[in-house]
C-alpha atoms as a PDB file:
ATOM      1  CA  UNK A   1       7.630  25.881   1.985  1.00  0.00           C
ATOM      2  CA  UNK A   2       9.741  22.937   1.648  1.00  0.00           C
ATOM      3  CA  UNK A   3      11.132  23.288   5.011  1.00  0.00           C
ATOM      4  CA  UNK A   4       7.711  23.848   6.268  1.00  0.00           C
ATOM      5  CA  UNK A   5       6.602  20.445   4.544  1.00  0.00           C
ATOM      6  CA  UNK A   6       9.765  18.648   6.230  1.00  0.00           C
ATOM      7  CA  UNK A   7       8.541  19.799   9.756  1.00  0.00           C
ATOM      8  CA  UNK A   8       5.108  18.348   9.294  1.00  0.00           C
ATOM      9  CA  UNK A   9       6.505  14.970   8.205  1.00  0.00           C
ATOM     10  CA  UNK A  10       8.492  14.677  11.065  1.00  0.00           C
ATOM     11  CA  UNK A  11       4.953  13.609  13.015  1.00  0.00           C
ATOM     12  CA  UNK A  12       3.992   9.933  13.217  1.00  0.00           C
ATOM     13  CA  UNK A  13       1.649   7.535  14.724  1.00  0.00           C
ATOM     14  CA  UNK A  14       4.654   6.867  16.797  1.00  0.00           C
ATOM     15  CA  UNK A  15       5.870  10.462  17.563  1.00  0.00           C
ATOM     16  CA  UNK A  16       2.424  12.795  17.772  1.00  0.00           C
ATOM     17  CA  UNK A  17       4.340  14.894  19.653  1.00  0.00           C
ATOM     18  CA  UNK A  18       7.268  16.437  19.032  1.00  0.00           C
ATOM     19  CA  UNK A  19       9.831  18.632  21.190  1.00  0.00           C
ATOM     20  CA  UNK A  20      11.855  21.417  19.373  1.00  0.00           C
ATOM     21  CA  UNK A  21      15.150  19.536  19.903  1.00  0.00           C
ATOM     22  CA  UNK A  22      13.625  16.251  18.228  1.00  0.00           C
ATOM     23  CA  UNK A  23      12.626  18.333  15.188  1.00  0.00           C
ATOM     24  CA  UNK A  24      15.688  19.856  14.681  1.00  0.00           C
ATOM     25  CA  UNK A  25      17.295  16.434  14.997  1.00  0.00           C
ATOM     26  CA  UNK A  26      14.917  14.882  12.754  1.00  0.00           C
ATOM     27  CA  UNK A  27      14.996  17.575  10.195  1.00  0.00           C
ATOM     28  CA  UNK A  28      18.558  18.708  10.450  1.00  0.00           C
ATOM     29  CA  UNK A  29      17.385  22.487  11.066  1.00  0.00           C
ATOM     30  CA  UNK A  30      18.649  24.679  13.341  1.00  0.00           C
ATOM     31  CA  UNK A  31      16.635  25.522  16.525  1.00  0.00           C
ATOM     32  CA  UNK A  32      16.307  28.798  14.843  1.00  0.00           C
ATOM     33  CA  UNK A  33      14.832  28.181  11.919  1.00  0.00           C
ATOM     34  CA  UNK A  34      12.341  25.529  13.501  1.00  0.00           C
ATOM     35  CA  UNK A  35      11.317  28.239  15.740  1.00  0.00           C
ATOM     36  CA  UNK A  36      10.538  30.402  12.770  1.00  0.00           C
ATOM     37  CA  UNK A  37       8.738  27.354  11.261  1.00  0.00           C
ATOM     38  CA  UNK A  38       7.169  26.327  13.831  1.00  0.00           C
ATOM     39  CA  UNK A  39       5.554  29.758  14.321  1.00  0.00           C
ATOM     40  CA  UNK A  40       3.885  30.167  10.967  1.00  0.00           C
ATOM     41  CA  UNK A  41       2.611  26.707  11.177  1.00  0.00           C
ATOM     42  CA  UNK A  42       1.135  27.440  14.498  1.00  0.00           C
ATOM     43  CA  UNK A  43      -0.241  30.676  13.340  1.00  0.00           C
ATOM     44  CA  UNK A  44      -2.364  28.575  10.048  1.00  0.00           C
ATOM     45  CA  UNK A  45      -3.818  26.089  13.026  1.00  0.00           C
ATOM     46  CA  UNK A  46      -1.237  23.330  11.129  1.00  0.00           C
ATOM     47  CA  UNK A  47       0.539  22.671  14.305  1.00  0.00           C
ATOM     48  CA  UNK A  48      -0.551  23.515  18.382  1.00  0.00           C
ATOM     49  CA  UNK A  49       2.424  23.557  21.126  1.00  0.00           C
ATOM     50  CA  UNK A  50       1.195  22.039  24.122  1.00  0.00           C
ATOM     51  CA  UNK A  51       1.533  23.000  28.136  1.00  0.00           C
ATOM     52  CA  UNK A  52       4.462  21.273  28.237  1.00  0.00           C
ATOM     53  CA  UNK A  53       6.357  23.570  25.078  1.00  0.00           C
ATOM     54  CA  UNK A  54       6.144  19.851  22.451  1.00  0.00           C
ATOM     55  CA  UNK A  55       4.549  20.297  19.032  1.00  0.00           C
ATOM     56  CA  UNK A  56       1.868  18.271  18.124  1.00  0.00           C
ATOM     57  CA  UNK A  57      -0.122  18.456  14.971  1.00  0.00           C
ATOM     58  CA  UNK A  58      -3.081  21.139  14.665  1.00  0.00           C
ATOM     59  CA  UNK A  59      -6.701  21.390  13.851  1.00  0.00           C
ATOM     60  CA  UNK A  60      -6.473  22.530  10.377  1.00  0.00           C
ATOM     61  CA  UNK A  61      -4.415  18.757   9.526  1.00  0.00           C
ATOM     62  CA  UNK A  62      -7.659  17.710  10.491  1.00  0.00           C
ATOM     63  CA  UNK A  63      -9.556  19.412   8.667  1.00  0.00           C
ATOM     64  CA  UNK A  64      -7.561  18.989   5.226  1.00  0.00           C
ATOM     65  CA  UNK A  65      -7.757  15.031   5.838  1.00  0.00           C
ATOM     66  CA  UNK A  66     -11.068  15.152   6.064  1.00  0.00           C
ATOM     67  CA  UNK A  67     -11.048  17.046   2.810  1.00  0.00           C
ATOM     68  CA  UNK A  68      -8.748  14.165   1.200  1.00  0.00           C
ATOM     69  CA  UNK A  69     -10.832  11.385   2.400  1.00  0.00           C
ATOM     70  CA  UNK A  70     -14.072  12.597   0.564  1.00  0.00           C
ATOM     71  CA  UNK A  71     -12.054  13.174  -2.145  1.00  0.00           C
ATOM     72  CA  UNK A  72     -10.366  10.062  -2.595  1.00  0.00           C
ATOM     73  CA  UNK A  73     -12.091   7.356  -3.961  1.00  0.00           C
ATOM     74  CA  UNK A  74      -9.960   4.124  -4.562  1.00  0.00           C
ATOM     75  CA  UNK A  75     -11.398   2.662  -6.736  1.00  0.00           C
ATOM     76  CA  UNK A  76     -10.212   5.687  -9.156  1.00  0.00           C
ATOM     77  CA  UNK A  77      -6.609   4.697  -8.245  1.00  0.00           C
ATOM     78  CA  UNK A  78      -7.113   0.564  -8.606  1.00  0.00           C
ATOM     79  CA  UNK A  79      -9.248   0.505 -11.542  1.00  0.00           C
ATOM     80  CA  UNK A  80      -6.762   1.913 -14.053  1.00  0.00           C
ATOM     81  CA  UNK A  81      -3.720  -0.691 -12.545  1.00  0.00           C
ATOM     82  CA  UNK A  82      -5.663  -3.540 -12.975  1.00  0.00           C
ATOM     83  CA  UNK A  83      -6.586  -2.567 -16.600  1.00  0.00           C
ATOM     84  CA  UNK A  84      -3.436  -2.133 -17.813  1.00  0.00           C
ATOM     85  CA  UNK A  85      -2.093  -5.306 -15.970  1.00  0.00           C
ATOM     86  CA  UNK A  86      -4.931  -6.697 -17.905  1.00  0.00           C
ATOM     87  CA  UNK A  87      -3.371  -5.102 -21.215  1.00  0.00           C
ATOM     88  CA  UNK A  88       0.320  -6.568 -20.192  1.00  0.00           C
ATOM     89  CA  UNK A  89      -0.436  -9.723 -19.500  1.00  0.00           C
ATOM     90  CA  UNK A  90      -3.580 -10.771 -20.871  1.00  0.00           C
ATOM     91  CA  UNK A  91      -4.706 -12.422 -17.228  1.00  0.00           C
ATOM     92  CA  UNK A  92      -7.601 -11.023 -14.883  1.00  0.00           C
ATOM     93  CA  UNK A  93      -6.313  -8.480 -12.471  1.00  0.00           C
ATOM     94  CA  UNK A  94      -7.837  -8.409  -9.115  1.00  0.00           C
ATOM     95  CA  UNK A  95      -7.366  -6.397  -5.989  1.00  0.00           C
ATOM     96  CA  UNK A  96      -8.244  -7.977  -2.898  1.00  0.00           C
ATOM     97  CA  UNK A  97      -8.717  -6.610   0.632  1.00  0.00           C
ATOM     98  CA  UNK A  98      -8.610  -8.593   3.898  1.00  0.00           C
ATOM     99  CA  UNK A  99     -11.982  -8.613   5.569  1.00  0.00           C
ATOM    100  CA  UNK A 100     -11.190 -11.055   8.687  1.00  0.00           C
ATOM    101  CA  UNK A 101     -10.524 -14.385   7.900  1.00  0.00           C
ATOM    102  CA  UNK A 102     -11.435 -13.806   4.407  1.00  0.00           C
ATOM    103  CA  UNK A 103     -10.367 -11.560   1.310  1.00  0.00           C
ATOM    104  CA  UNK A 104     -12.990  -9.809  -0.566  1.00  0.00           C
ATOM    105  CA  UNK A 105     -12.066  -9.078  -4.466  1.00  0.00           C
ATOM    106  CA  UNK A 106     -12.944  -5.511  -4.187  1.00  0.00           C
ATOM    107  CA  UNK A 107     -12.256  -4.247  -7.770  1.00  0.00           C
ATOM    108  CA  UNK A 108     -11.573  -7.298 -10.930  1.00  0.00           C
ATOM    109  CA  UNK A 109     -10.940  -7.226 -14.860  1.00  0.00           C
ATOM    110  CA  UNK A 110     -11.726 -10.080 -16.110  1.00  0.00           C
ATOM    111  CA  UNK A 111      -9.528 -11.789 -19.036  1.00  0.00           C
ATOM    112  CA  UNK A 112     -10.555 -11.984 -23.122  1.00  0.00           C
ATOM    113  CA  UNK A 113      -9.873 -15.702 -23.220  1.00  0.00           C
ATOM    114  CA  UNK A 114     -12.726 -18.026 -23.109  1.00  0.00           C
ATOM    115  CA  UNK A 115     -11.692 -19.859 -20.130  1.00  0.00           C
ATOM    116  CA  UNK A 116     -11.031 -18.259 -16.703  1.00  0.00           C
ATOM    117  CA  UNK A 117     -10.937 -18.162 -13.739  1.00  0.00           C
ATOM    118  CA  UNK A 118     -14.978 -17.907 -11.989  1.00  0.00           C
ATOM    119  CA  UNK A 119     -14.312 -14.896  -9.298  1.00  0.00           C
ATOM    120  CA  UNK A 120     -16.713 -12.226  -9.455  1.00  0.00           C
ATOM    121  CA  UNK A 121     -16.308  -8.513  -7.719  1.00  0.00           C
ATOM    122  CA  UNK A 122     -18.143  -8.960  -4.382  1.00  0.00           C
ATOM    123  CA  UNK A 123     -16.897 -12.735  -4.065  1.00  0.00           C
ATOM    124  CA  UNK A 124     -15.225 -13.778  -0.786  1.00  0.00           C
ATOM    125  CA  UNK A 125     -12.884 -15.909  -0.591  1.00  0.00           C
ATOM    126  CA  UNK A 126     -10.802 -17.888   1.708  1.00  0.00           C
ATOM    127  CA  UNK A 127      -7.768 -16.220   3.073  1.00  0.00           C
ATOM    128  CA  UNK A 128      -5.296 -19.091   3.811  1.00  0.00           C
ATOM    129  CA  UNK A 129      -5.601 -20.210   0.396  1.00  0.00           C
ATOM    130  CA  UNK A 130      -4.299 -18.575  -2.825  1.00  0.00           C
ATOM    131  CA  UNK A 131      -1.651 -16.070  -3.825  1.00  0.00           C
ATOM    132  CA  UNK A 132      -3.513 -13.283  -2.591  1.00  0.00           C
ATOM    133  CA  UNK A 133      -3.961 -14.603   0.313  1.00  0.00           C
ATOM    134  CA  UNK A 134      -0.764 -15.335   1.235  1.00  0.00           C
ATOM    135  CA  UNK A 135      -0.094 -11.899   0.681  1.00  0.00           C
ATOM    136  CA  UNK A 136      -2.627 -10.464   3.031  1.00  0.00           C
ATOM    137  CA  UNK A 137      -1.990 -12.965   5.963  1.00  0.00           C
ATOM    138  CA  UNK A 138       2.061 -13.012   5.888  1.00  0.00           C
ATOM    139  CA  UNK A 139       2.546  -9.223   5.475  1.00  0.00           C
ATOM    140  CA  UNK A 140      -0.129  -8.215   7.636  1.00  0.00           C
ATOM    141  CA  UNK A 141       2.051  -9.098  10.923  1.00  0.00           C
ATOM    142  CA  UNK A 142       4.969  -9.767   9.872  1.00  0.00           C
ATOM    143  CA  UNK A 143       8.208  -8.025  11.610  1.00  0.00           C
ATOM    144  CA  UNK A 144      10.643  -5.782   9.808  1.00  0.00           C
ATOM    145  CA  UNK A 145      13.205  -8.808   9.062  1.00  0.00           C
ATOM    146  CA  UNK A 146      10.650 -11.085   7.826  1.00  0.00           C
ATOM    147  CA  UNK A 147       8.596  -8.318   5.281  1.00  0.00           C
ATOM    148  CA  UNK A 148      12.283  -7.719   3.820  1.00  0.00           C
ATOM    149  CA  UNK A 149      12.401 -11.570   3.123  1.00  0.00           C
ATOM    150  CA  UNK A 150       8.751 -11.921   1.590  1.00  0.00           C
ATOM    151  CA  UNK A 151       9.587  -8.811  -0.071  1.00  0.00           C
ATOM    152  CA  UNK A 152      12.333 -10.651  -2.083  1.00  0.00           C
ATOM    153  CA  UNK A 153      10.720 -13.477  -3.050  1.00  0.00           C
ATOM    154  CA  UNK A 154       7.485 -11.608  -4.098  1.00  0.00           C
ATOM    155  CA  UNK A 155       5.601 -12.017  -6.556  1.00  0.00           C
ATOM    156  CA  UNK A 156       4.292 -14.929  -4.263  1.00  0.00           C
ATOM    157  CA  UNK A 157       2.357 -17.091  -6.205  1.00  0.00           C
ATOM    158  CA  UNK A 158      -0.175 -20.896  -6.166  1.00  0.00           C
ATOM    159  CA  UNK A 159      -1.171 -23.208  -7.953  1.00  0.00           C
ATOM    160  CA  UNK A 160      -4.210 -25.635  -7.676  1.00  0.00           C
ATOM    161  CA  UNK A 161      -5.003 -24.378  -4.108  1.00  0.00           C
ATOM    162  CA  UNK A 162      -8.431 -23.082  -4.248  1.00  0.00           C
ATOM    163  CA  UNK A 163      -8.759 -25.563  -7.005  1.00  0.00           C
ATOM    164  CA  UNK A 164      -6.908 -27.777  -8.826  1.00  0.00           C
ATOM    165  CA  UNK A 165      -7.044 -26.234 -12.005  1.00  0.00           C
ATOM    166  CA  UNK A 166      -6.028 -22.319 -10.887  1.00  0.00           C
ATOM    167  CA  UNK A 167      -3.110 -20.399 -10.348  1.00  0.00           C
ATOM    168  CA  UNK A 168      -2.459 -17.142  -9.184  1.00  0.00           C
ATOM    169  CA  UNK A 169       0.419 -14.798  -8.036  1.00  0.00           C
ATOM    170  CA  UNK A 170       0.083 -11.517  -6.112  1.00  0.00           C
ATOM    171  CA  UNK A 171       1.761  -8.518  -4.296  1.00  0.00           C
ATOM    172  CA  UNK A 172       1.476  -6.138  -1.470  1.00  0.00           C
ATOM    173  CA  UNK A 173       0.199  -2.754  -1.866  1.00  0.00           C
ATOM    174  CA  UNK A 174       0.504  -0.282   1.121  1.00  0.00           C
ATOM    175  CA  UNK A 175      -0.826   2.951   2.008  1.00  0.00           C
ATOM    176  CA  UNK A 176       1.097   5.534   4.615  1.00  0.00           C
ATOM    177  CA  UNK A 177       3.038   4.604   7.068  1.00  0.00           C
ATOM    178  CA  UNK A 178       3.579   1.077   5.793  1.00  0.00           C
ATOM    179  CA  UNK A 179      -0.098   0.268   6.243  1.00  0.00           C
ATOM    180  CA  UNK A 180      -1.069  -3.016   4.123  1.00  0.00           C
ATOM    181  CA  UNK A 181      -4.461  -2.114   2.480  1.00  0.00           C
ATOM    182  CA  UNK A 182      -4.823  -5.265   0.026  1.00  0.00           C
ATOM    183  CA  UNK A 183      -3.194  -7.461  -2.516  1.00  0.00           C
ATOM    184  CA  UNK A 184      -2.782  -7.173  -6.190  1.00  0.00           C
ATOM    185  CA  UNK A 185      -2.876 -10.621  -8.361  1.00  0.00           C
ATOM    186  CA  UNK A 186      -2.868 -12.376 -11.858  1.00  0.00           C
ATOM    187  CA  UNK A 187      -4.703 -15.294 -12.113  1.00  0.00           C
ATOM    188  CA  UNK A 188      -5.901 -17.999 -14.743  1.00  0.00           C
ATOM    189  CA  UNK A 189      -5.783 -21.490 -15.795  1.00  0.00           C
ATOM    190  CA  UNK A 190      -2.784 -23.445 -14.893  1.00  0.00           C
ATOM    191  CA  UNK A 191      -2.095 -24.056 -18.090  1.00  0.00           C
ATOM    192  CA  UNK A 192      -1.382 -20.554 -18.726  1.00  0.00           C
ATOM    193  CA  UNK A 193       0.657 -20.126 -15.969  1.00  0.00           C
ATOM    194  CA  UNK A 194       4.104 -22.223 -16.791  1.00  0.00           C
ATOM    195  CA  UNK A 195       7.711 -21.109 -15.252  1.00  0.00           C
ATOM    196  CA  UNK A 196       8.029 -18.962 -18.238  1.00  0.00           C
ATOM    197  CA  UNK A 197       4.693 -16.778 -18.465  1.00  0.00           C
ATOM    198  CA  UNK A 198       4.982 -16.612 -14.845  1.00  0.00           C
ATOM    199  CA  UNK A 199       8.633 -14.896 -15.424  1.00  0.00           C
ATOM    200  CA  UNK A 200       6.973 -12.811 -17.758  1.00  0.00           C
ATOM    201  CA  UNK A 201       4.062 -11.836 -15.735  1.00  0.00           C
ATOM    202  CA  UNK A 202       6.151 -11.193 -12.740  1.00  0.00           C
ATOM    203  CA  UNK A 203       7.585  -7.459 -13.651  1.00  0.00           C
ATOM    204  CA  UNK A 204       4.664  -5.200 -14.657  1.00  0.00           C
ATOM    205  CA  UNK A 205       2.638  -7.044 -11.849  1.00  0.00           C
ATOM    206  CA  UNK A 206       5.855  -6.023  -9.443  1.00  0.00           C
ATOM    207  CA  UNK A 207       5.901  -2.687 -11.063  1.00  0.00           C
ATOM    208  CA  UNK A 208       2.091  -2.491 -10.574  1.00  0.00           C
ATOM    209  CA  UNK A 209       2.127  -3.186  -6.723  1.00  0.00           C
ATOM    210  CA  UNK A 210       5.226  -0.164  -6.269  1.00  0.00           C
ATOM    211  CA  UNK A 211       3.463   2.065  -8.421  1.00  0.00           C
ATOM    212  CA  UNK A 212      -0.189   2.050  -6.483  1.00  0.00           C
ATOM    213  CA  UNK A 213       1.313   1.775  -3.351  1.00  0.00           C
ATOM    214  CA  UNK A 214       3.275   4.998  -3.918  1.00  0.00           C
ATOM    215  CA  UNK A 215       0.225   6.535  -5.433  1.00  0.00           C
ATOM    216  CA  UNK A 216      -1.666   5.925  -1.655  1.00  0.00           C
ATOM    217  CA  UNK A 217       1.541   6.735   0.040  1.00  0.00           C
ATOM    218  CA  UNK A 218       3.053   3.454   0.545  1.00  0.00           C
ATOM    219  CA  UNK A 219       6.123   3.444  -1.590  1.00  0.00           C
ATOM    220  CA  UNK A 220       8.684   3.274   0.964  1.00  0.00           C
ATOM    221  CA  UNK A 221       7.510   0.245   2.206  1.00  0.00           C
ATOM    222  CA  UNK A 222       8.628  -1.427  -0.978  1.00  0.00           C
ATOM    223  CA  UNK A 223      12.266  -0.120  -0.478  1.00  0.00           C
ATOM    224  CA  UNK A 224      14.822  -2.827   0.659  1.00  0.00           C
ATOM    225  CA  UNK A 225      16.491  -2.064   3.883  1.00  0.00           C
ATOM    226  CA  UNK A 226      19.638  -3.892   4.805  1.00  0.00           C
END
């Protein structure tokens, strides 16, 4: 089964199709065994081989994402970070997705303390402004060698840029194949966010964005490379 599993994950947006020798080089399997493989997968409509002998994936893949996408609802996933960044830090948690030259705050928990920060589920706001907005507009296009460097200096953060009396910081969280689906940030009264809360925020926020992102599939865009 495992070997199975390896074969399927050898197929990409890049690579849809796949030739026996790229498999085997890919997966480190003999010609053989990915033969064998091959075969059993073809025979559960998991993969198809074309005219031309490649691999490409089959109709039942189809089928079983189709299955996943009813299923998953994100908000099931979000909902639980942001309350327990809530918990750790004591700051509203928001996840915000790009929607053009906006970000929409998609899912929020709002703080305990009396004064905070006025952003409401639903609320749109402007994307060239704010941590979380950073977030969506530099990792959205940005090339291998420049992710790695935001990547380091993350969590990126503001302060008095939507107003003058907020701050904010945020991370990345990605989905398969390295796909940025949103941004997940702290935010309050500057006052409340000095060098040293911000130090102290920074790690289960961090720890928040690797942990969601590997939930949707996106963990190994968090890894360092080089």
């Amino acid at each position: 089964m495992d070997r199975a599993i390896a074969i399927l994950r050898c197929f990409t947006e890049r690579e849809p199709t796949l030739t026996l020798t790229r498999i085997a080089e890919a997966t480190g399997f003999y010609k053989s065994t990915v033969l064998r493989l091959a075969a059993s997968l073809e025979a559960g409509g998991l993969l198809v081989r074309q005219a031309d002998k490649a691999y490409a994936l089959g109709a039942e893949t189809m089928r079983l994402a189709s299955v996943f996408q009813q299923a998953f609802r994100l908000e099931a996933h979000v909902r639980p970070v942001l309350r327990r960044l809530l918990a750790a830090t004591g700051e509203s948690a928001s996840f915000f997705r790009r929607e053009g030259d906006m970000r929409l705050c998609l899912f929020r928990e709002d703080t305990r303390h009396g004064v905070r920060e006025a952003v409401r589920e639903g609320d749109m706001l402007s994307l060239d402004r704010g941590a979380a907005g950073h977030v969506l507009r530099h990792f959205a296009a940005a090339p291998e060698a420049e992710r790695q460097r935001l990547l380091r200096r993350l969590p990126l953060t503001s302060r008095g840029e939507r107003d003058a009396d907020t701050a904010a910081m945020a991370v990345p969280v990605f989905s398969h194949a390295g796909q940025l689906i949103g941004a997940l940030s702290l935010s309050g009264p500057i006052t409340r966010f000095d060098a040293g809360r911000v130090a102290a925020m920074a790690p289960p926020l961090l720890e928040a964005g690797r942990d969601l992102s590997a939930t949707l599939g996106g963990g190994e865009a968090w890894a360092p490379h080089g």
